[in-house]
Protein backbone atom coordinates (compact mmCIF):
# COMPACT_ATOMS: atom_id res chain seq x y z
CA UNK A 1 -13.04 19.74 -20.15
CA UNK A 2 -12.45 16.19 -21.63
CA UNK A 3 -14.17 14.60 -19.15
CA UNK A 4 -14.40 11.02 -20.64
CA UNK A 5 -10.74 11.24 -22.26
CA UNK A 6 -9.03 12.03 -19.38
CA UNK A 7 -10.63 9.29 -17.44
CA UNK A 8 -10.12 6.65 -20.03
CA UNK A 9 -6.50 7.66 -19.10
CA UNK A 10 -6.60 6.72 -14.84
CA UNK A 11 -9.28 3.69 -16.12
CA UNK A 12 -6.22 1.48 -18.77
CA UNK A 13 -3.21 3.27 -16.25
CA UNK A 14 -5.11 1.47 -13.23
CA UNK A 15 -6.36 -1.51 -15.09
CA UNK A 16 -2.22 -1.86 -15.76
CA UNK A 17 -1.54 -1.72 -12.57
CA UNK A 18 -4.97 -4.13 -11.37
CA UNK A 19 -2.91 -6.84 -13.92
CA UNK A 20 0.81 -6.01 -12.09
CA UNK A 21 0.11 -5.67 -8.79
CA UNK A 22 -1.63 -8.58 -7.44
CA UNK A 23 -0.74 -10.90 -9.78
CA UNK A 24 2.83 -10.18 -10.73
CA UNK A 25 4.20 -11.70 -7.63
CA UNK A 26 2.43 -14.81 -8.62
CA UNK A 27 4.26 -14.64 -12.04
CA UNK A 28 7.42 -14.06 -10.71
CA UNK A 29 6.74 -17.35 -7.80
CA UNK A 30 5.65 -19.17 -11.35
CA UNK A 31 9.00 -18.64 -12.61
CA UNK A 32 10.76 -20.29 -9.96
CA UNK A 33 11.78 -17.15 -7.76
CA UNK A 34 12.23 -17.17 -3.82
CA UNK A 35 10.70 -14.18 -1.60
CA UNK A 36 13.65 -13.00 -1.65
CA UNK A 37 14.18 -12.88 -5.35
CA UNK A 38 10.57 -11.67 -5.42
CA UNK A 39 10.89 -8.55 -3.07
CA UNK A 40 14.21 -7.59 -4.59
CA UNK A 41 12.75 -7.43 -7.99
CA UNK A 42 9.49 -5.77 -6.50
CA UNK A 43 11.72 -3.36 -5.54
CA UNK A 44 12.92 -2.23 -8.72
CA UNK A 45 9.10 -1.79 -9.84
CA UNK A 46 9.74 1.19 -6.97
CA UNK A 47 12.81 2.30 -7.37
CA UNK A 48 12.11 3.33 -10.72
CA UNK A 49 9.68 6.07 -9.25
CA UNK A 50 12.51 7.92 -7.77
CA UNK A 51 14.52 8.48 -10.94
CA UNK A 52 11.86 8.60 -13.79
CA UNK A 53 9.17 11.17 -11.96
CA UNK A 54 11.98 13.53 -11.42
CA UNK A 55 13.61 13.77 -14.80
CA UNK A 56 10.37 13.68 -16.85
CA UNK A 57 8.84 16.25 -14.44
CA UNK A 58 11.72 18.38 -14.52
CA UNK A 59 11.56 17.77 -18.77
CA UNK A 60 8.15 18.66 -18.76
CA UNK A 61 8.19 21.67 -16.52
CA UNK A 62 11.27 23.51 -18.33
CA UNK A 63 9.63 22.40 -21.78
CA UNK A 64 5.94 22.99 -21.64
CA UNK A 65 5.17 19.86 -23.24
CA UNK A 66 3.90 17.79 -20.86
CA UNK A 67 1.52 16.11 -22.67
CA UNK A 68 4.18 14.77 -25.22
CA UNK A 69 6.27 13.42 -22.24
CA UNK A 70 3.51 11.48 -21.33
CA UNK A 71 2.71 9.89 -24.87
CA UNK A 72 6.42 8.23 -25.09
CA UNK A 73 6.54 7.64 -21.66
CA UNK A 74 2.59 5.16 -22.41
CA UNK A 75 4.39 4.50 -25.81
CA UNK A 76 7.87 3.35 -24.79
CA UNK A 77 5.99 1.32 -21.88
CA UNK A 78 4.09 -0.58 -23.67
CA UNK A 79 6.97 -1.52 -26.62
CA UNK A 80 9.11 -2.26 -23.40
CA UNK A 81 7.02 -4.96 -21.56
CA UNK A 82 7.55 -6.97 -24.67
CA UNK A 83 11.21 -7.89 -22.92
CA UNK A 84 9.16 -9.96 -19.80
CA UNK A 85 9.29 -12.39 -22.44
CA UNK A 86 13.21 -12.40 -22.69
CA UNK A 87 13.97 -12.41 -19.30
CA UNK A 88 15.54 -15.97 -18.49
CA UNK A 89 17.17 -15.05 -15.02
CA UNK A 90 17.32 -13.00 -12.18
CA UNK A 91 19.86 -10.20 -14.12
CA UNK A 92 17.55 -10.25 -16.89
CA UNK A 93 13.68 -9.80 -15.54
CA UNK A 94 15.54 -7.10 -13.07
CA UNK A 95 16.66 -5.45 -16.42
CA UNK A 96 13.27 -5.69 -18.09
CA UNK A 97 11.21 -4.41 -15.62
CA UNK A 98 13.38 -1.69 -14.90
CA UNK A 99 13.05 -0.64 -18.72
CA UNK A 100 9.47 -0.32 -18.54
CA UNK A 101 8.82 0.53 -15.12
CA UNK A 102 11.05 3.64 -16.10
CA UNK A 103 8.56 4.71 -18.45
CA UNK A 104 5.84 3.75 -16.65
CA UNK A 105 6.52 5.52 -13.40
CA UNK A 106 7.05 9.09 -15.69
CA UNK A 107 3.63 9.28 -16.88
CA UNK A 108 1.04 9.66 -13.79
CA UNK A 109 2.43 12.80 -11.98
CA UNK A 110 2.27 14.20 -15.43
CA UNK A 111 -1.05 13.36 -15.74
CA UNK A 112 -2.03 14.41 -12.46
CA UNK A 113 -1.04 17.69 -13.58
CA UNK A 114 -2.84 17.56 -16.81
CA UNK A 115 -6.03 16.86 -14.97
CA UNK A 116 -6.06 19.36 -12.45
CA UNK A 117 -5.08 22.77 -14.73
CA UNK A 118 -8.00 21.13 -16.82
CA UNK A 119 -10.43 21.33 -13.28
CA UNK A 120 -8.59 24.44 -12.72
CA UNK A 121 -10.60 25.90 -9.69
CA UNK A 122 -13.01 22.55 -9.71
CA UNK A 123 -10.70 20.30 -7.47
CA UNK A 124 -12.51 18.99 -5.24
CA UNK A 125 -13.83 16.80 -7.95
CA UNK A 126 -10.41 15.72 -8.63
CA UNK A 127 -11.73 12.36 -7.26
CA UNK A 128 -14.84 11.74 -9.87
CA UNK A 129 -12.20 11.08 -12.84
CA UNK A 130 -9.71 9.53 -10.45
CA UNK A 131 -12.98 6.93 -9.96
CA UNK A 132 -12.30 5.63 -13.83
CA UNK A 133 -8.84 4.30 -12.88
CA UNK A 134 -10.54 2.54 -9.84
CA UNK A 135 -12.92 0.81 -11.64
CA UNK A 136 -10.13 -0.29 -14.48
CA UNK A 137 -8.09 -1.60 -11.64
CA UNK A 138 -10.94 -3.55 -10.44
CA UNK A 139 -11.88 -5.01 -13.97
CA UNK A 140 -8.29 -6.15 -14.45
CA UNK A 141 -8.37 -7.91 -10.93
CA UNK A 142 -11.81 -9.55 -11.58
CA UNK A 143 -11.55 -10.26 -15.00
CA UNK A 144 -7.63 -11.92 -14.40
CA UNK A 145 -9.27 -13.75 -11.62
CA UNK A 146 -11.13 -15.58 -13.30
CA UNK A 147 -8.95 -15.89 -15.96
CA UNK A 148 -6.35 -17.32 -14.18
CA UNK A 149 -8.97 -20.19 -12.85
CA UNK A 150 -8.21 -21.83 -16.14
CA UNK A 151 -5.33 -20.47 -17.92
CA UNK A 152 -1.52 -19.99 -16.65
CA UNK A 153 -0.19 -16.48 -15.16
CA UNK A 154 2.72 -16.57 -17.87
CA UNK A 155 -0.31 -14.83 -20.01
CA UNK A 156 -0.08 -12.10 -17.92
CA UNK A 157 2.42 -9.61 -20.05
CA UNK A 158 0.11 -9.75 -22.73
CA UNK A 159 -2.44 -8.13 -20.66
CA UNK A 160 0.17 -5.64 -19.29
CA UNK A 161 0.71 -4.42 -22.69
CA UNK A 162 -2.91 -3.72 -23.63
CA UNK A 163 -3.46 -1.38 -20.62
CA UNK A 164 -0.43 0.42 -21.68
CA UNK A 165 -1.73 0.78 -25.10
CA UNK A 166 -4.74 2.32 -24.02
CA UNK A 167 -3.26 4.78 -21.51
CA UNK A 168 -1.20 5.99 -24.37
CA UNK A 169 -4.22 6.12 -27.12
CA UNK A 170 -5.83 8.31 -24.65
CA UNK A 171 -3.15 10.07 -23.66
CA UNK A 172 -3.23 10.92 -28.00
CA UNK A 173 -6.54 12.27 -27.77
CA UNK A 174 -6.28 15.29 -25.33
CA UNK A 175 -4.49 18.78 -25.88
CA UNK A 176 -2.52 20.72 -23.40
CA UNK A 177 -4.89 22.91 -21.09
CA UNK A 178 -5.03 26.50 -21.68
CA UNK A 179 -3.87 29.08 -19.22
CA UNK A 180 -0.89 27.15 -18.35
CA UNK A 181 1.59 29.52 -16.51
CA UNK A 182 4.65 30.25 -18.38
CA UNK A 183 7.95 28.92 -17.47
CA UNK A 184 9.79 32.27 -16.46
CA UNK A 185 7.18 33.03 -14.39
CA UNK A 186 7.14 30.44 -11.75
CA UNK A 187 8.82 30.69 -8.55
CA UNK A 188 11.82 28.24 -7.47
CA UNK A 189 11.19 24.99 -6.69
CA UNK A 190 13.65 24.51 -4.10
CA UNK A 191 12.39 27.58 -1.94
CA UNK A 192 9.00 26.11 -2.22
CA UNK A 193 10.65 22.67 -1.22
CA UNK A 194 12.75 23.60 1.49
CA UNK A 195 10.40 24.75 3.75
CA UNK A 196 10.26 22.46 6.96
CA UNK A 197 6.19 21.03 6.93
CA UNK A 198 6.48 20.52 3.29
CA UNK A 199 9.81 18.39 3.79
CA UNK A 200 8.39 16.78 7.05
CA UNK A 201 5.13 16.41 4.48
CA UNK A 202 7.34 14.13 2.74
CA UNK A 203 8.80 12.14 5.03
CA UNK A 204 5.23 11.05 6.23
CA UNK A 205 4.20 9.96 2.76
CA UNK A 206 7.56 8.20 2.57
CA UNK A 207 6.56 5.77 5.25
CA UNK A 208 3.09 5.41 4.65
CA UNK A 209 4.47 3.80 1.52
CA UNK A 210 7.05 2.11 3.10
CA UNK A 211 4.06 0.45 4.99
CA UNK A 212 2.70 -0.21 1.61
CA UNK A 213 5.16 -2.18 0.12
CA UNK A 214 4.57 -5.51 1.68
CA UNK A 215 0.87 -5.15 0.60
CA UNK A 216 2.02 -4.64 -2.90
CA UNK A 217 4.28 -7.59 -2.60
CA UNK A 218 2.89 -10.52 -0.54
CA UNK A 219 -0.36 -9.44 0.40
CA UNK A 220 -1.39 -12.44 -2.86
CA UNK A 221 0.97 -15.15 -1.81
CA UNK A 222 0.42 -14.34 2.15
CA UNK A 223 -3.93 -14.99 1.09
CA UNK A 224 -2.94 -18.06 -0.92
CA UNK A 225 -0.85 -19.39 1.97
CA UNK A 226 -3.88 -19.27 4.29
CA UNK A 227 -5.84 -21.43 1.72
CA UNK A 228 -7.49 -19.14 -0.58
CA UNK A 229 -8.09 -19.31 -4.70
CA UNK A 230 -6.88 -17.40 -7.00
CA UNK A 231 -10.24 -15.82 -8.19
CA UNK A 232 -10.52 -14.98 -4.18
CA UNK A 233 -7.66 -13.18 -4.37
CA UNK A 234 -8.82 -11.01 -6.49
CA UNK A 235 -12.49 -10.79 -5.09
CA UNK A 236 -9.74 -9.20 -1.79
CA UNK A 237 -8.00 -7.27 -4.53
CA UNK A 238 -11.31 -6.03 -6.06
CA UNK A 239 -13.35 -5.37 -3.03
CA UNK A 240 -10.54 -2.51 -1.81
CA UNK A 241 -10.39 -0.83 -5.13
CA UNK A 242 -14.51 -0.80 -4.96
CA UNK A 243 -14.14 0.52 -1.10
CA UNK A 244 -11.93 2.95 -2.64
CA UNK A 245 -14.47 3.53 -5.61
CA UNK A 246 -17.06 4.78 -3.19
CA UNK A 247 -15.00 7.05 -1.22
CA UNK A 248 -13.45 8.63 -4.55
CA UNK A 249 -17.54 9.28 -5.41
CA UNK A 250 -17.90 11.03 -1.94
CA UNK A 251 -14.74 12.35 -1.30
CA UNK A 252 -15.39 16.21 -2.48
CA UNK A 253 -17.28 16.19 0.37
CA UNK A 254 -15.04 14.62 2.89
CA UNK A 255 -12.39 17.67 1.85
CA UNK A 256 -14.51 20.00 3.47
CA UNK A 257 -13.10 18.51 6.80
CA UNK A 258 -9.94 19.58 6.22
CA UNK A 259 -6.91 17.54 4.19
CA UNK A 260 -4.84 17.17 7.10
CA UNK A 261 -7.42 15.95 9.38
CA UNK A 262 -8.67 13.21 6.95
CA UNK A 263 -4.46 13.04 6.21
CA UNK A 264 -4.30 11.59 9.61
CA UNK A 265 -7.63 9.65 10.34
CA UNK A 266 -6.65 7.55 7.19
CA UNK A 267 -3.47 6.68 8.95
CA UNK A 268 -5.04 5.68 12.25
CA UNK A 269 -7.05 3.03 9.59
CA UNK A 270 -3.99 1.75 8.06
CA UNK A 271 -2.45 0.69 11.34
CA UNK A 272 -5.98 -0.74 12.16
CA UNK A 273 -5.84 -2.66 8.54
CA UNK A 274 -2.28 -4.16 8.54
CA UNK A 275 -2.59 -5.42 12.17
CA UNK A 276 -6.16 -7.11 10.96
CA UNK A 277 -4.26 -8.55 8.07
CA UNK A 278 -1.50 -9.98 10.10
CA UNK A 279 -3.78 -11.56 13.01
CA UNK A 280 -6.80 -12.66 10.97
CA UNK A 281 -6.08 -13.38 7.57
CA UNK A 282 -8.32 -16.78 7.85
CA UNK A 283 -11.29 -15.19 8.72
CA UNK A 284 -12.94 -14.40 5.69
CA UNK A 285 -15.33 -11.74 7.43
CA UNK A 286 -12.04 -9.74 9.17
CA UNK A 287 -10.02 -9.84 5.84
CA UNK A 288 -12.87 -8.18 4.27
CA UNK A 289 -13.26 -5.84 6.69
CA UNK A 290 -9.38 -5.59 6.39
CA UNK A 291 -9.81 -4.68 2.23
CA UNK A 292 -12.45 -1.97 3.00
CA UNK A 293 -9.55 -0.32 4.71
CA UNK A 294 -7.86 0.62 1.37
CA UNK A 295 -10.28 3.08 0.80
CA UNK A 296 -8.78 5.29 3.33
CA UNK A 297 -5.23 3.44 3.46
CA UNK A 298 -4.72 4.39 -0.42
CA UNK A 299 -8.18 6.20 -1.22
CA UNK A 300 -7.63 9.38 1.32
CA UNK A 301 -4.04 8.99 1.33
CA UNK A 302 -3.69 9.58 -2.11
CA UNK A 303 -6.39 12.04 -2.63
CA UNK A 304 -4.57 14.34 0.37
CA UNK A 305 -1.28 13.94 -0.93
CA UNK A 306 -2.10 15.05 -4.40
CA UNK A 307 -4.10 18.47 -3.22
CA UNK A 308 -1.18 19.41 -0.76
CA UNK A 309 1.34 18.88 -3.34
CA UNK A 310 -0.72 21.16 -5.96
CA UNK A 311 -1.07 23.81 -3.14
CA UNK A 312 2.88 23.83 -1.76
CA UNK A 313 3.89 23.95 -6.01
CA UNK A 314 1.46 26.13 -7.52
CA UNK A 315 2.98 28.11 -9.80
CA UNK A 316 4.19 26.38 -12.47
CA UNK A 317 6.37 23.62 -10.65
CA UNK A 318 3.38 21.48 -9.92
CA UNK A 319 5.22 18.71 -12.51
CA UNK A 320 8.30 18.53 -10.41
CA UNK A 321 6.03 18.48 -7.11
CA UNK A 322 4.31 15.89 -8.46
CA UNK A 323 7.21 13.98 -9.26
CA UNK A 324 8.76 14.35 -6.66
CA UNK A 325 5.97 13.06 -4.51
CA UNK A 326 6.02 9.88 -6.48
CA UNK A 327 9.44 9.56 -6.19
CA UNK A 328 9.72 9.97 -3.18
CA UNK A 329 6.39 8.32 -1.71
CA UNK A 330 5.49 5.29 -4.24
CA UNK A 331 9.02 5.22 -5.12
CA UNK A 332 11.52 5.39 -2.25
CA UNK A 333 8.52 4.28 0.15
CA UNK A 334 7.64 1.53 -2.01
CA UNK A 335 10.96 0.41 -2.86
CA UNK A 336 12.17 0.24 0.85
CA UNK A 337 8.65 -1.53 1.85
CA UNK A 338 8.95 -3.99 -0.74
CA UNK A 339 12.55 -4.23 -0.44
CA UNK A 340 12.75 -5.27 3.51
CA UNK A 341 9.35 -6.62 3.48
CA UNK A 342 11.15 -9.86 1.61
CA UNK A 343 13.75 -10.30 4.19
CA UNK A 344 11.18 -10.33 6.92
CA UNK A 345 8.98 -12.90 4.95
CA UNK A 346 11.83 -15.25 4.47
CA UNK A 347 12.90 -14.44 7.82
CA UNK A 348 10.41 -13.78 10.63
CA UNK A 349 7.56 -14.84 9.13
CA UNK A 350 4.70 -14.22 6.97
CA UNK A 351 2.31 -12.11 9.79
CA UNK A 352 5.24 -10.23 11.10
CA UNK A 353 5.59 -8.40 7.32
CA UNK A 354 2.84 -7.06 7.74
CA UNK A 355 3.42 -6.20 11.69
CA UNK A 356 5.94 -4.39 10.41
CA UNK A 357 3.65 -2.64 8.30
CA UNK A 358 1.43 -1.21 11.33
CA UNK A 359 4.82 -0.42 13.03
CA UNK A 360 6.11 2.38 10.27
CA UNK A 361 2.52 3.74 9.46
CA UNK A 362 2.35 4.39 13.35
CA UNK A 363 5.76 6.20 13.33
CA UNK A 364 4.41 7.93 10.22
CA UNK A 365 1.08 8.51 12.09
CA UNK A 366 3.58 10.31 15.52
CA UNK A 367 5.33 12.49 13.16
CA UNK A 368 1.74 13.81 11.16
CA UNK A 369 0.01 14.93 14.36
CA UNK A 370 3.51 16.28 15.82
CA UNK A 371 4.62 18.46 12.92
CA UNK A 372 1.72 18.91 10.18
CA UNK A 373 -0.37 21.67 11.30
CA UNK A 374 -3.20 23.11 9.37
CA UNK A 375 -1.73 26.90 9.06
CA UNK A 376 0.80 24.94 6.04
CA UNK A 377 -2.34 24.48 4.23
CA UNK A 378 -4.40 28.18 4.66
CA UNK A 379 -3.84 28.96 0.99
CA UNK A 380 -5.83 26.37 0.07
């Protein structure tokens, strides 16, 4: 197994996203955009996971070639950033991040495949190459940090398009796993889909990420409203991914509790982190204690949503399963979140976005323990 090559992947992926999503908010505000502007275009950054997953995972599941969908995907991302630079309005930054969030958002759920017919009957450890792209996130939030101390956020494509580079170098340097299952083989994907706890599975992972969203948006500009630096910022930013770090090191053994169980504790914490974060924010000691949440509000979330998806799809339509999560969680979910979490900012207030927040992952929290029973997950 390429152990260090397919980490190198999640470690420049997540360092991308450790220069995008705390900081491009900030870039945006530096070019003279409102919060409304700024959760519109935010939005986009989402919406693109609902369209790109699904066609590249359908591609790659009806062509075999999975790893080739992910090289243009990195490639195409990384020439596409370059039009940042041209955008001059609101039409024109929505247009270039929608060209290379496209191609963005269609190479992860490949890669999540990739990685686990590589670990094969090893999953569990899943989580000890996910811990690369942890670390890279945390780098990019450190290291921009500081950066950003002395020199202006317009810098910040520049950075965007190095990550990208590197996913897709890495991305060059692996081979398809063996023992793939071939294509006529698998079963369908809607009568694996339609099935009501893998639908209601969904629809919980849906608003989790709707909960997300304002997170992903404000959660910089809400901490530098309440009097805090830019290089604290990212200490926040940083000290969640490391929280996060920790559990991915650990969380093989965590699974032995049972994915649905942990599915749910980690949503109990999420409504316990975004009420901290809208009641506390300037007390340094809460809002730390507030960032240690992400290990279980993204950490576990993420970790769970992954291993049911590969156990509802296996088969052969584990791309399209994992697209369609994406889509349908970090995409639709984030999209929304993002979306409505800028008319609340502009409209109720800064704390109640993220009051909001604690409201959905509750509803999402109801609908977990009421339909998600552990019998959808015996063939694990």
């Amino acid at each position: 197994m390429p152990y260090w090559r397919l980490s190198g992947f999640y470690a420049c992926y997540f360092a991308f996203i450790g220069c995008f999503s705390p900081y491009w908010g900030l870039y945006l505000k530096d070019h003279d955009f409102d919060g409304v502007a700024i959760g519109q275009l935010m939005s986009i950054y989402m919406a693109t996971r609902i369209v790109g997953p699904n066609v590249w995972g359908w591609l790659a599941d009806n062509t075999g070639k999975r790893l080739r969908i992910i090289r243009i995907g990195a490639f195409l991302g990384t020439l596409s950033v370059i039009t940042v630079w041209l955008a001059d309005s609101w039409l024109t930054m929505a247009l270039a991040m929608t060209a290379f969030t496209f191609f963005l958002n269609a190479v992860l759920p490949q890669f999540e495949v990739i990685t686990l017919q590589y670990l094969d009957l090893q999953r569990p450890y899943y989580s000890r190459i996910r811990i690369w792209g942890s670390l890279g996130f945390v780098l990019a939030v450190v290291g921009l940090g500081a950066l950003f101390e002395r020199f202006p956020v317009s810098l910040l494509p520049l950075f965007l398009m190095a990550a990208l580079a590197g996913s897709w170098g890495c991305a060059c340097s692996i081979s398809e796993p063996q023992g793939v299952i071939n294509n006529q083989q698998r079963p369908s994907f809607l009568q694996r889909f339609l099935v009501p706890q893998v639908i209601l599975f969904y629809v919980v992972f849906l608003l989790s990420q709707v909960a997300m969203g304002p997170y992903y948006t404000f959660y910089s500009l809400y901490m530098q409203a309440h009097g805090y630096s830019s290089m604290a910022i990212g200490g926040f930013w940083a000290l969640g991914v490391l929280a996060e770090v920790v559990l991915f090191f650990y969380m093989y053994r965590f699974l032995r509790l049972g994915v649905l169980r942990l599915l749910k504790l980690a949503l109990l914490i999420s409504i316990a982190r975004w009420l901290l974060t809208a009641w506390a924010p300037e007390s340094l000691p809460l809002a730390m204690i507030s960032q240690l949440c992400h290990a279980a509000t993204f950490g576990v979330l993420h970790v769970c949503g992954i291993n049911l998806v590969q156990q509802y799809f296996s088969g052969g339509n584990e791309g399209q399963g994992q697209a369609l999560f994406s889509a349908v969680a970090y995409g639709a979910g984030g999209s929304l979140g993002a979306l409505a979490s800028g008319y609340i900012w502009e409209e109720l207030g800064m704390s109640q976005t993220f009051i909001f927040a604690a409201i959905v992952t509750s509803l999402a929290l109801l609908l977990a323990c009421w339909g998600l029973k552990e019998q959808a997950t015996a063939s694990a």
